[in-house]
PDB file of N, CA and C in Angstrom:
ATOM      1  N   UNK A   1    -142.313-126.751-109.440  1.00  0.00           N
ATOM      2  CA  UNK A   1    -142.268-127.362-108.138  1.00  0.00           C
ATOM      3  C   UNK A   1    -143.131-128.612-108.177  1.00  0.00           C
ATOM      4  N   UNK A   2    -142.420-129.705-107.601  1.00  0.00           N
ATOM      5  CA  UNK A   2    -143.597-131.200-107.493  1.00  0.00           C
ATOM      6  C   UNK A   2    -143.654-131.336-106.150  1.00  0.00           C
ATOM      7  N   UNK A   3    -144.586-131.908-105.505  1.00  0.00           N
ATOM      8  CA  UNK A   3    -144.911-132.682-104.465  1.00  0.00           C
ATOM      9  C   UNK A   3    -144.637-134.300-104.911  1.00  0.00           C
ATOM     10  N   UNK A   4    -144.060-134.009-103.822  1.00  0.00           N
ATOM     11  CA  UNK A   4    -143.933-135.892-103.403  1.00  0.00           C
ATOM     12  C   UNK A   4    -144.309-136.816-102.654  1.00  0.00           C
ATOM     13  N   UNK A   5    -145.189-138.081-103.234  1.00  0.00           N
ATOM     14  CA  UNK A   5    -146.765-138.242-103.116  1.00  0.00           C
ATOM     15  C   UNK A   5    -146.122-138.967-101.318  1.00  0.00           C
ATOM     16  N   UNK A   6    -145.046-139.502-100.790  1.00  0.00           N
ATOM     17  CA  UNK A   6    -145.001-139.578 -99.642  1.00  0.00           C
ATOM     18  C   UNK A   6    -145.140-138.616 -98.872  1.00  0.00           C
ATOM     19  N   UNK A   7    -144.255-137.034 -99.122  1.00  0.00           N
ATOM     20  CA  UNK A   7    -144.559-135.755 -98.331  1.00  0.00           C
ATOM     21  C   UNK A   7    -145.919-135.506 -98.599  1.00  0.00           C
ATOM     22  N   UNK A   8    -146.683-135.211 -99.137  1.00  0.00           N
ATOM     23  CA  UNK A   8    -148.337-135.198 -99.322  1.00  0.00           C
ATOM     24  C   UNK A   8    -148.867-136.401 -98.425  1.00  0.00           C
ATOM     25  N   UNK A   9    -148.884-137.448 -98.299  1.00  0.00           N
ATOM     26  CA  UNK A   9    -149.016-138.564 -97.457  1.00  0.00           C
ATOM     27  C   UNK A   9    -149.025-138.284 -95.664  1.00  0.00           C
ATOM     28  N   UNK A  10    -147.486-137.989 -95.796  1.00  0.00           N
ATOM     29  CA  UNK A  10    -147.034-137.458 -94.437  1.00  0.00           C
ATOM     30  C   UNK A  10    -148.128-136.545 -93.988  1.00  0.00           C
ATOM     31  N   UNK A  11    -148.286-135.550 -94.775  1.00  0.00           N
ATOM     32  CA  UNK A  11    -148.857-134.043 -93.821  1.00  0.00           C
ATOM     33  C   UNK A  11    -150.322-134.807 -94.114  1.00  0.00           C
ATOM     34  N   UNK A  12    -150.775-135.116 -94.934  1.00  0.00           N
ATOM     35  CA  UNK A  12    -151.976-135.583 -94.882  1.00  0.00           C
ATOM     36  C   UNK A  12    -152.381-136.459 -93.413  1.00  0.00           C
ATOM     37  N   UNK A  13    -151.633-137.409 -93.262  1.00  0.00           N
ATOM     38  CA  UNK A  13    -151.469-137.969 -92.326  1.00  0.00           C
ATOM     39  C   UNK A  13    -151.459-137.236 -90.729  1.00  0.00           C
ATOM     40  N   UNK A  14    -150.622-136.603 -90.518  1.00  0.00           N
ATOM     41  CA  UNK A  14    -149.896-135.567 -89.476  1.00  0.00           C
ATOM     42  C   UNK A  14    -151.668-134.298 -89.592  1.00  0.00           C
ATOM     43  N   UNK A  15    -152.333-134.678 -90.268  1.00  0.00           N
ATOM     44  CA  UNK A  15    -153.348-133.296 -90.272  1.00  0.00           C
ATOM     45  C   UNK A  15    -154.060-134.068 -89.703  1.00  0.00           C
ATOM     46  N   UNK A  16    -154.761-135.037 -90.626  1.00  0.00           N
ATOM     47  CA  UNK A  16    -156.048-136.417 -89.762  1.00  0.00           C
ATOM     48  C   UNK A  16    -155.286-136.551 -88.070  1.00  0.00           C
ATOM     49  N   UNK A  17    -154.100-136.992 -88.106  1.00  0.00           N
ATOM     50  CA  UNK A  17    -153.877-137.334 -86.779  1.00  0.00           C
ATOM     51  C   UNK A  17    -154.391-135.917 -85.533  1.00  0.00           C
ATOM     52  N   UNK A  18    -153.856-134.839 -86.033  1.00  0.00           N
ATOM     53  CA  UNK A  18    -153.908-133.584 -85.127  1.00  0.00           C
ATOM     54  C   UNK A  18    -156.032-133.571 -84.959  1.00  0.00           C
ATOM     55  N   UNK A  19    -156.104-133.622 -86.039  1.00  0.00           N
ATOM     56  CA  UNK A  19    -157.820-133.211 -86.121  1.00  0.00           C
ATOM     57  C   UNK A  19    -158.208-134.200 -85.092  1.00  0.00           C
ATOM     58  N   UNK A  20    -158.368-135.924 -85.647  1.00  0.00           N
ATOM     59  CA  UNK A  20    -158.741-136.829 -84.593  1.00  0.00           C
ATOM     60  C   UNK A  20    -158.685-136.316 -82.910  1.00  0.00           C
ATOM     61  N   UNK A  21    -157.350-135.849 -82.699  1.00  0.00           N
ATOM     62  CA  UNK A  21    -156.914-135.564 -81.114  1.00  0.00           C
ATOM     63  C   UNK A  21    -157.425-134.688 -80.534  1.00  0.00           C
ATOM     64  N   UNK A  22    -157.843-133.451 -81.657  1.00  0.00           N
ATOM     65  CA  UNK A  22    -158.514-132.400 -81.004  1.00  0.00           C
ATOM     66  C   UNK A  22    -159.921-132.505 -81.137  1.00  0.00           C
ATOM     67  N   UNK A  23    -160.907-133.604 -81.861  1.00  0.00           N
ATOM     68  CA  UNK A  23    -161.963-133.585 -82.010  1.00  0.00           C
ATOM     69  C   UNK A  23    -162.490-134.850 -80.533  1.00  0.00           C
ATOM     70  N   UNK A  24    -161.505-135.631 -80.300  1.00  0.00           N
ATOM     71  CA  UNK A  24    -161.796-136.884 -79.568  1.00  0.00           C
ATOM     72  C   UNK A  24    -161.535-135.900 -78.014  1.00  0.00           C
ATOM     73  N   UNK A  25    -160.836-134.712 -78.349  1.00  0.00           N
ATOM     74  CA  UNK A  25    -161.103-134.947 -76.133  1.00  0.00           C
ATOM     75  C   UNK A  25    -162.308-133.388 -76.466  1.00  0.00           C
ATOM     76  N   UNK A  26    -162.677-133.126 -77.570  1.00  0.00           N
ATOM     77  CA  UNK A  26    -164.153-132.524 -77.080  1.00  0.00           C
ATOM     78  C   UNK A  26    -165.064-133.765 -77.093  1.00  0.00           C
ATOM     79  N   UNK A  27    -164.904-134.859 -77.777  1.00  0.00           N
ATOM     80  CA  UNK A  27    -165.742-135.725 -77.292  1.00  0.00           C
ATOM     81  C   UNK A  27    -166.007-136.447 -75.972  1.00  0.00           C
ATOM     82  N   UNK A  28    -164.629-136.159 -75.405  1.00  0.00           N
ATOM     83  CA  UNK A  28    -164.382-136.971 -73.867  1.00  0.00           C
ATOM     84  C   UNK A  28    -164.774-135.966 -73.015  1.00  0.00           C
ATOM     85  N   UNK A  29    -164.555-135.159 -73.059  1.00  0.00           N
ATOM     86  CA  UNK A  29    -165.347-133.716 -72.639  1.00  0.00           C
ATOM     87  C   UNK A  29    -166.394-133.598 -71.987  1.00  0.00           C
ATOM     88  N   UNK A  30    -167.216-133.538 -72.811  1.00  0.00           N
ATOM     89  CA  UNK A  30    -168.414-133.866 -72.982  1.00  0.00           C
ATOM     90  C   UNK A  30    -169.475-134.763 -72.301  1.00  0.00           C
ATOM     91  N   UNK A  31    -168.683-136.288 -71.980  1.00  0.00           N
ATOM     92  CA  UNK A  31    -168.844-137.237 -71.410  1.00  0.00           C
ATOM     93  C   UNK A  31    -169.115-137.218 -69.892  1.00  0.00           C
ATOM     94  N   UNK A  32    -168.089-136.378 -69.353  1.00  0.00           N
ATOM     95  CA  UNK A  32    -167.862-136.081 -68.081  1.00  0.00           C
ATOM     96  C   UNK A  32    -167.998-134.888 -67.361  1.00  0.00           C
ATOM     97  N   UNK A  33    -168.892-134.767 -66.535  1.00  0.00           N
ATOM     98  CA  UNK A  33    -169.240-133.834 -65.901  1.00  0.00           C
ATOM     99  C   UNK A  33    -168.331-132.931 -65.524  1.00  0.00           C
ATOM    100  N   UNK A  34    -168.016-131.398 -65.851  1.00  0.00           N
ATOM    101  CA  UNK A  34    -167.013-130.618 -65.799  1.00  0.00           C
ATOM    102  C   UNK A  34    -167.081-129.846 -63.882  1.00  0.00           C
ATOM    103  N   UNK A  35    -166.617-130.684 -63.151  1.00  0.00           N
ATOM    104  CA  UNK A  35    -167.028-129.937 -61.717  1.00  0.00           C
ATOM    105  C   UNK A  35    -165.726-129.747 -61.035  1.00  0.00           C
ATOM    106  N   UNK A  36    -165.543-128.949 -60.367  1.00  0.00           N
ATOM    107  CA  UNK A  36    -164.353-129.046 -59.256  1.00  0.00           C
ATOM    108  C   UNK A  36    -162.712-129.424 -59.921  1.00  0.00           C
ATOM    109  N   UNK A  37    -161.811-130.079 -59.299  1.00  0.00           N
ATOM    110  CA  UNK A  37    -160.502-130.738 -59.842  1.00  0.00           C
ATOM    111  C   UNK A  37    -160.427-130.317 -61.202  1.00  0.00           C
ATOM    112  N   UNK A  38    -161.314-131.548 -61.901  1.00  0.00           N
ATOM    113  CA  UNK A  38    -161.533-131.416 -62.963  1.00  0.00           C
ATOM    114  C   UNK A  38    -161.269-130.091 -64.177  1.00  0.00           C
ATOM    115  N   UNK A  39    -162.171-129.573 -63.717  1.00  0.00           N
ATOM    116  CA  UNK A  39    -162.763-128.412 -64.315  1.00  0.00           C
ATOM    117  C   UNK A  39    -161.828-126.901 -64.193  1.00  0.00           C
ATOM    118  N   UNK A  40    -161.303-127.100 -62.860  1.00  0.00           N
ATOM    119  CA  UNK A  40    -159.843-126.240 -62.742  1.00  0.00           C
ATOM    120  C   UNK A  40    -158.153-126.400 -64.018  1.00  0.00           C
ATOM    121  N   UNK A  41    -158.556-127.972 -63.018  1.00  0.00           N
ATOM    122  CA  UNK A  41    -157.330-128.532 -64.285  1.00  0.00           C
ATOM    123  C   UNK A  41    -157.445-128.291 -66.100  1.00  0.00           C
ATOM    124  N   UNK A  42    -158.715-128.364 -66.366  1.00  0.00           N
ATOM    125  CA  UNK A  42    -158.688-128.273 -67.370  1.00  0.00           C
ATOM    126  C   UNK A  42    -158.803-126.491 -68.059  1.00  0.00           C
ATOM    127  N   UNK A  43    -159.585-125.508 -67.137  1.00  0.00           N
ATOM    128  CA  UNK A  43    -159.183-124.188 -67.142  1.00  0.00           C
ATOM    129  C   UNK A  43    -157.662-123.907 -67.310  1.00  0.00           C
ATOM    130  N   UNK A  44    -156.851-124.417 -66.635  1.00  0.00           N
ATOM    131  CA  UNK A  44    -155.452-124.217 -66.598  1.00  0.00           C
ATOM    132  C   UNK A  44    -154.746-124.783 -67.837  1.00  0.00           C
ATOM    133  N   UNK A  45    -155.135-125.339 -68.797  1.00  0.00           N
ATOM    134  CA  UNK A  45    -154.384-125.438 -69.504  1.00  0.00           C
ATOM    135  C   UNK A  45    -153.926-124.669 -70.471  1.00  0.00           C
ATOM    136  N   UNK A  46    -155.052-123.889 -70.952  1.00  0.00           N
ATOM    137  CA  UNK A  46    -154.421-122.956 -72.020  1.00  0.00           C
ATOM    138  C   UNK A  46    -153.581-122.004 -71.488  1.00  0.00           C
ATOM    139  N   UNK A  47    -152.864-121.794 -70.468  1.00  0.00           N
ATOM    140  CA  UNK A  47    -151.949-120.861 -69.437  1.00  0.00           C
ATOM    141  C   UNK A  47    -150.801-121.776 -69.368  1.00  0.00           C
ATOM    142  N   UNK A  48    -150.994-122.976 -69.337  1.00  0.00           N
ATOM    143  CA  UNK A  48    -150.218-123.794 -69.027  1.00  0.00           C
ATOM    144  C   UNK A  48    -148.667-123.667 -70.505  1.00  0.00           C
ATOM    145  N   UNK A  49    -149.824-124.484 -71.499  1.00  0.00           N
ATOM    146  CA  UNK A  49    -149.524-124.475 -72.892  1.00  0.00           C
ATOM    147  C   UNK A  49    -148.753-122.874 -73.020  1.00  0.00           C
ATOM    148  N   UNK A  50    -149.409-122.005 -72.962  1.00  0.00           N
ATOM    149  CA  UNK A  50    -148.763-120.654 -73.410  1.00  0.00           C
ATOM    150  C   UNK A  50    -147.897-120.567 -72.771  1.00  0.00           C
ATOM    151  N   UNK A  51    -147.271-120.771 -71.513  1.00  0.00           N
ATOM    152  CA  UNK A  51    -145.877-120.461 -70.816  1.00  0.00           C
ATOM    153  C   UNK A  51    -144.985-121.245 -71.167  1.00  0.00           C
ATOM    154  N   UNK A  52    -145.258-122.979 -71.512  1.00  0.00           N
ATOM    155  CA  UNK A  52    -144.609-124.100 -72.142  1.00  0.00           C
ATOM    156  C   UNK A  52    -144.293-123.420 -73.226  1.00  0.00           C
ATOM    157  N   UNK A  53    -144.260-122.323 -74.039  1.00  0.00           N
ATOM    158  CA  UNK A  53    -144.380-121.963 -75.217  1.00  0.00           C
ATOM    159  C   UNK A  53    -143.328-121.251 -75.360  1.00  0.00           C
ATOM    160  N   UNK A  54    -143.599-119.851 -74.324  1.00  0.00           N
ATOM    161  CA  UNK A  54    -143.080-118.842 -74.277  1.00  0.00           C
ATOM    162  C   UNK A  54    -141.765-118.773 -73.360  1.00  0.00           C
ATOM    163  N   UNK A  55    -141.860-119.702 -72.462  1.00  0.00           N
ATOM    164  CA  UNK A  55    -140.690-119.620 -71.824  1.00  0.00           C
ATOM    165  C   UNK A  55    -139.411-120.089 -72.229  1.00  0.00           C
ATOM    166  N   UNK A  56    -139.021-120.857 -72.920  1.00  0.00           N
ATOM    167  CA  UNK A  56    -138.196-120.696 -73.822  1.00  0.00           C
ATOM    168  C   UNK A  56    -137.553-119.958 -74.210  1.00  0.00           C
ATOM    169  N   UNK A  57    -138.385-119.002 -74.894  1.00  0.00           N
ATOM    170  CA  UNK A  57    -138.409-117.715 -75.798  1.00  0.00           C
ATOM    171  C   UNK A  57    -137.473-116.624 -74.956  1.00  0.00           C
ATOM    172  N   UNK A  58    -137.968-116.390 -73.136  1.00  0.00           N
ATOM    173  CA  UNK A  58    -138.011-115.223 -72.929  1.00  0.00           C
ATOM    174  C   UNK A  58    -136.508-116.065 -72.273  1.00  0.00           C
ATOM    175  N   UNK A  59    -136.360-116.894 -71.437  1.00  0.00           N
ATOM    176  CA  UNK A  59    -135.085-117.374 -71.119  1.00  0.00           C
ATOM    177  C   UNK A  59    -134.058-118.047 -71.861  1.00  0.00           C
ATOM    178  N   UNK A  60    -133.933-117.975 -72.805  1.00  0.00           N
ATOM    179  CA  UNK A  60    -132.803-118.150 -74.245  1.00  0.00           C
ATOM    180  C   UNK A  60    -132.207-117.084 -74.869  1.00  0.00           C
ATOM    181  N   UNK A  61    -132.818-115.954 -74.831  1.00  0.00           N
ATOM    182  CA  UNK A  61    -132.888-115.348 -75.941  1.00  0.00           C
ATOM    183  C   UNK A  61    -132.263-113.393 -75.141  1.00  0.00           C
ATOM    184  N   UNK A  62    -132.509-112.479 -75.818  1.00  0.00           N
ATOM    185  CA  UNK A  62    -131.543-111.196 -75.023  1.00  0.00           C
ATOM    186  C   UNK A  62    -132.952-110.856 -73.941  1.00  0.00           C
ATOM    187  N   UNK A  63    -132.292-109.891 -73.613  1.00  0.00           N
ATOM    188  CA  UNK A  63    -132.478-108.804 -72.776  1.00  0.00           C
ATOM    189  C   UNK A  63    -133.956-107.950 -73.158  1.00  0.00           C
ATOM    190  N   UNK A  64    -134.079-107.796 -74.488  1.00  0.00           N
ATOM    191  CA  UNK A  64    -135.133-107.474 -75.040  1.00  0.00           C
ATOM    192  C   UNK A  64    -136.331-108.069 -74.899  1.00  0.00           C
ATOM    193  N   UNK A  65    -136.365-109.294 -74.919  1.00  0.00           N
ATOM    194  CA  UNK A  65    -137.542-110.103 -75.244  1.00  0.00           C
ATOM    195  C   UNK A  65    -138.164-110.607 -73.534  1.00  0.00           C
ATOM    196  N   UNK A  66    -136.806-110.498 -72.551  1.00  0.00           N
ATOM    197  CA  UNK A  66    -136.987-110.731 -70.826  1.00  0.00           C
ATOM    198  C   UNK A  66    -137.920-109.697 -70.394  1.00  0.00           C
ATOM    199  N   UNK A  67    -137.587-108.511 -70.806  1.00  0.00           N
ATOM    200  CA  UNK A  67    -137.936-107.478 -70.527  1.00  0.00           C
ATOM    201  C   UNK A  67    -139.709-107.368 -70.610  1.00  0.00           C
ATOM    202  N   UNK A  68    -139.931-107.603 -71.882  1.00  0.00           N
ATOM    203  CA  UNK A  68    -140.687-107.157 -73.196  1.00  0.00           C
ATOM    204  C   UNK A  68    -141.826-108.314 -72.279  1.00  0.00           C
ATOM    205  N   UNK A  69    -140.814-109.520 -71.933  1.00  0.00           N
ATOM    206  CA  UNK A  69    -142.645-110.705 -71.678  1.00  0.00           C
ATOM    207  C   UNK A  69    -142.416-110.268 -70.050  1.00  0.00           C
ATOM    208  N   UNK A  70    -141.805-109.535 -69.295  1.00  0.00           N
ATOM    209  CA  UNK A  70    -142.069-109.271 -67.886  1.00  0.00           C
ATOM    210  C   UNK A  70    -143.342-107.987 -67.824  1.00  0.00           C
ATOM    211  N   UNK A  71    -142.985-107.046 -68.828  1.00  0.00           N
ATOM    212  CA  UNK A  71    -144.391-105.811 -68.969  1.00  0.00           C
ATOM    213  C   UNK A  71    -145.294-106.572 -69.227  1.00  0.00           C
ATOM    214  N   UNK A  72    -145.136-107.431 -70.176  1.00  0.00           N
ATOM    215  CA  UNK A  72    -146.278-108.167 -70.890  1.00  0.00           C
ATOM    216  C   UNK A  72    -147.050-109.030 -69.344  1.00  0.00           C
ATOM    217  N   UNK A  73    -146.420-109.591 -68.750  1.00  0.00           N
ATOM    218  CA  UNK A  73    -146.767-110.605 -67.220  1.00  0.00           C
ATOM    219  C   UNK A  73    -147.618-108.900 -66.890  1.00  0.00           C
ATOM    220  N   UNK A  74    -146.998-107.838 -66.147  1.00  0.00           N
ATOM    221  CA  UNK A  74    -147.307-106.662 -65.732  1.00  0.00           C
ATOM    222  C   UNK A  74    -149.208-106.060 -65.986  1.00  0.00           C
ATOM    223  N   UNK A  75    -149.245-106.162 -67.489  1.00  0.00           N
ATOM    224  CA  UNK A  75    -149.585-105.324 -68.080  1.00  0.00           C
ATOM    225  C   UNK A  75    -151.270-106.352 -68.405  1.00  0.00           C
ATOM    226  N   UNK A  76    -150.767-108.020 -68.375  1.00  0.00           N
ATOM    227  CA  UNK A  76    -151.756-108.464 -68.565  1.00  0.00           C
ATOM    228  C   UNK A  76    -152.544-108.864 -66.859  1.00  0.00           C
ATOM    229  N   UNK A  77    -151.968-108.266 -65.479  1.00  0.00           N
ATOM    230  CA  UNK A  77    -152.647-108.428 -64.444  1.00  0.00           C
ATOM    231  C   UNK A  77    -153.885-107.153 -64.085  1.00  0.00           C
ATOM    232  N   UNK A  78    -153.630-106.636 -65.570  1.00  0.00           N
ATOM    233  CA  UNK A  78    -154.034-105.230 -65.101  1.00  0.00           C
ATOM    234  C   UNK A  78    -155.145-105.074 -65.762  1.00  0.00           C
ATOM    235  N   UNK A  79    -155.079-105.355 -67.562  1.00  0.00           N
ATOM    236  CA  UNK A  79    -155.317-104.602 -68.646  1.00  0.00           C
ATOM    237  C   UNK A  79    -156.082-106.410 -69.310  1.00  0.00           C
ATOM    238  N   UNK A  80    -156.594-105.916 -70.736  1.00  0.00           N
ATOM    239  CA  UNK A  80    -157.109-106.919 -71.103  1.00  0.00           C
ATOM    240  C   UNK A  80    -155.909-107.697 -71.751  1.00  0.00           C
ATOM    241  N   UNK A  81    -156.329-108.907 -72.463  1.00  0.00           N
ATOM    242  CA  UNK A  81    -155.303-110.124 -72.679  1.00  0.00           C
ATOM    243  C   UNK A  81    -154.475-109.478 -74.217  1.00  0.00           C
ATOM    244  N   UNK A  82    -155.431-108.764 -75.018  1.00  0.00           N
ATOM    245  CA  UNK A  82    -155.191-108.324 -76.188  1.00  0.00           C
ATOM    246  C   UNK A  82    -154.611-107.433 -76.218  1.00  0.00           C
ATOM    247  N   UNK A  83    -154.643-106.341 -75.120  1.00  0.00           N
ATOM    248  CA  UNK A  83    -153.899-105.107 -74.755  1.00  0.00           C
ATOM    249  C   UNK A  83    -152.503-105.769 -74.385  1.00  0.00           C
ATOM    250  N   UNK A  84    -152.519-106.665 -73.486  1.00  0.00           N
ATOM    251  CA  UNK A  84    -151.105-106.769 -73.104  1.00  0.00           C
ATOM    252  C   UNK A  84    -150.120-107.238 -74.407  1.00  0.00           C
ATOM    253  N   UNK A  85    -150.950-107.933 -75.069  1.00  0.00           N
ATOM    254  CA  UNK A  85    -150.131-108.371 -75.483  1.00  0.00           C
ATOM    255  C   UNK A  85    -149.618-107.576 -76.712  1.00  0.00           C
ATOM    256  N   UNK A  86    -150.500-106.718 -76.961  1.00  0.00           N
ATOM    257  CA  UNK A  86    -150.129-105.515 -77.812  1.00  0.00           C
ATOM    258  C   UNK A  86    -148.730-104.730 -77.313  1.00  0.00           C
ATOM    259  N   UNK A  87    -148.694-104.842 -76.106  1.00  0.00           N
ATOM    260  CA  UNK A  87    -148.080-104.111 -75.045  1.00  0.00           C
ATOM    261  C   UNK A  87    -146.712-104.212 -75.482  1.00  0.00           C
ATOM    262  N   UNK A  88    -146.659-105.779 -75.320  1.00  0.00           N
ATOM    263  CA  UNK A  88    -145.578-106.880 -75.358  1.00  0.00           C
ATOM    264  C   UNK A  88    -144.821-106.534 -76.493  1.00  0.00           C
ATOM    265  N   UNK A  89    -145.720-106.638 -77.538  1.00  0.00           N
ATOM    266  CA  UNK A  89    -144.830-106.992 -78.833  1.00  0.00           C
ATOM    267  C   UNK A  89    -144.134-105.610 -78.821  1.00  0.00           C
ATOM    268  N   UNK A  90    -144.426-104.439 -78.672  1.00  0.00           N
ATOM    269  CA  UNK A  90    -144.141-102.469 -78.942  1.00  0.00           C
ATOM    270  C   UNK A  90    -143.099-102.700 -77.516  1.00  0.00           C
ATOM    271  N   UNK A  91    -143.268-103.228 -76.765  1.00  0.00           N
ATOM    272  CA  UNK A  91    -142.185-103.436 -75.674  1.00  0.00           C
ATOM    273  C   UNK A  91    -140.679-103.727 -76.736  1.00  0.00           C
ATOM    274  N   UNK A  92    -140.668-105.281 -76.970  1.00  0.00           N
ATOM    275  CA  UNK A  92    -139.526-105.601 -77.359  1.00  0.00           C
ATOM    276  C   UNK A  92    -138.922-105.142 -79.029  1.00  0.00           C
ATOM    277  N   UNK A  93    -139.819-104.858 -79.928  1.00  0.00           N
ATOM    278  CA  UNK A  93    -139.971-103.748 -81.002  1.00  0.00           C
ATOM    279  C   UNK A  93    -138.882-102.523 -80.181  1.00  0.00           C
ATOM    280  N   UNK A  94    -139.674-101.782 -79.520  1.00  0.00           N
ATOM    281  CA  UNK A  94    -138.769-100.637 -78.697  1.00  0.00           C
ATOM    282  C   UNK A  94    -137.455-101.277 -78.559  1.00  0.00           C
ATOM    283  N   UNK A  95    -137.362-102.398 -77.591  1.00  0.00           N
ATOM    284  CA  UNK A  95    -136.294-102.730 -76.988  1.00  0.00           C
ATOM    285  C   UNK A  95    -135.349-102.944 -78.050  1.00  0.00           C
ATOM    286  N   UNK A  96    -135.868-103.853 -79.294  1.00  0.00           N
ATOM    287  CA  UNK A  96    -134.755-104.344 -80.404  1.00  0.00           C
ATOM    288  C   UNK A  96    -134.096-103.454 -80.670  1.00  0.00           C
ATOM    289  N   UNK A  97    -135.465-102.064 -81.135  1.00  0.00           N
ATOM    290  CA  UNK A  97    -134.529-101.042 -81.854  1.00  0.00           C
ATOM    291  C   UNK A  97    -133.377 -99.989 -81.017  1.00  0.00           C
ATOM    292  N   UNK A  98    -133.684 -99.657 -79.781  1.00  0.00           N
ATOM    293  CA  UNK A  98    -132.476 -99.099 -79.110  1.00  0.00           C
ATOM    294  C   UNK A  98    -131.364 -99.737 -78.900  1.00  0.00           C
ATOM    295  N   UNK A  99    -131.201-100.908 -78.444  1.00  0.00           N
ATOM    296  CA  UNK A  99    -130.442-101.952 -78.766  1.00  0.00           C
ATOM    297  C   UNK A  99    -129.472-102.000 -80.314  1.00  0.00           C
ATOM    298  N   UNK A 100    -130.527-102.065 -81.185  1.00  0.00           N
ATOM    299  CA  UNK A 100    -129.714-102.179 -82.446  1.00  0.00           C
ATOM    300  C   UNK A 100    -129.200-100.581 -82.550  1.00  0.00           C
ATOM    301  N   UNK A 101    -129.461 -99.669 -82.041  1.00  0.00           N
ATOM    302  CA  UNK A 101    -129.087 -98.612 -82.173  1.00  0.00           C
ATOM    303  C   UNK A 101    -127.768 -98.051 -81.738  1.00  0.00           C
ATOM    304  N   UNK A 102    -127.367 -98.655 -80.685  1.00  0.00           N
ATOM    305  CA  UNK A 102    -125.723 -98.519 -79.918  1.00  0.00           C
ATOM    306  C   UNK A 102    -124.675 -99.123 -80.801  1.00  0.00           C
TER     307      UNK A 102
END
């Protein structure tokens, strides 16, 4: 197998770029006093990001996986974040296999 010194280039590239972006807004961060608006908005993002993610997933795709991230919604108002999502995955696991079972 060779690498090819442009694909090595590329990801090299594509890695510095990702690092820079995530190192520059803890620097901007930082800068600015985290109060109110702010400080909400920026709480909300990792919720944000994860539904941008997942929703896709659960509205594309069968019956199994709708199911599977609605316990998972259920299960994480209740239970911890790690539980649910434990929940989740043995949800649609279950679901695949009865499914594949008919």
């Amino acid at each position: 197998m060779s690498l090819d010194p442009t694909t090595l280039l590329a990801i090299v590239g594509m890695a510095i770029g990702t690092y820079l972006t995530r190192i520059n807004g803890l620097v901007l961060v930082r800068r600015f006093p985290l109060r109110g608006r702010l400080a909400a908005g920026l709480e909300a993002v990792p919720g944000a990001i994860l539904i941008a993610v997942i929703a896709p997933t659960v509205l594309a795709t069968g019956i199994a996986e709708t199911v599977a991230a609605l316990v998972t919604v259920l299960m994480a108002r209740r239970l911890p974040t790690l539980v649910a999502i434990i929940g989740g995955v043995g949800c649609v696991v279950l679901l695949r296999a009865l499914s594949a079972g008919r």
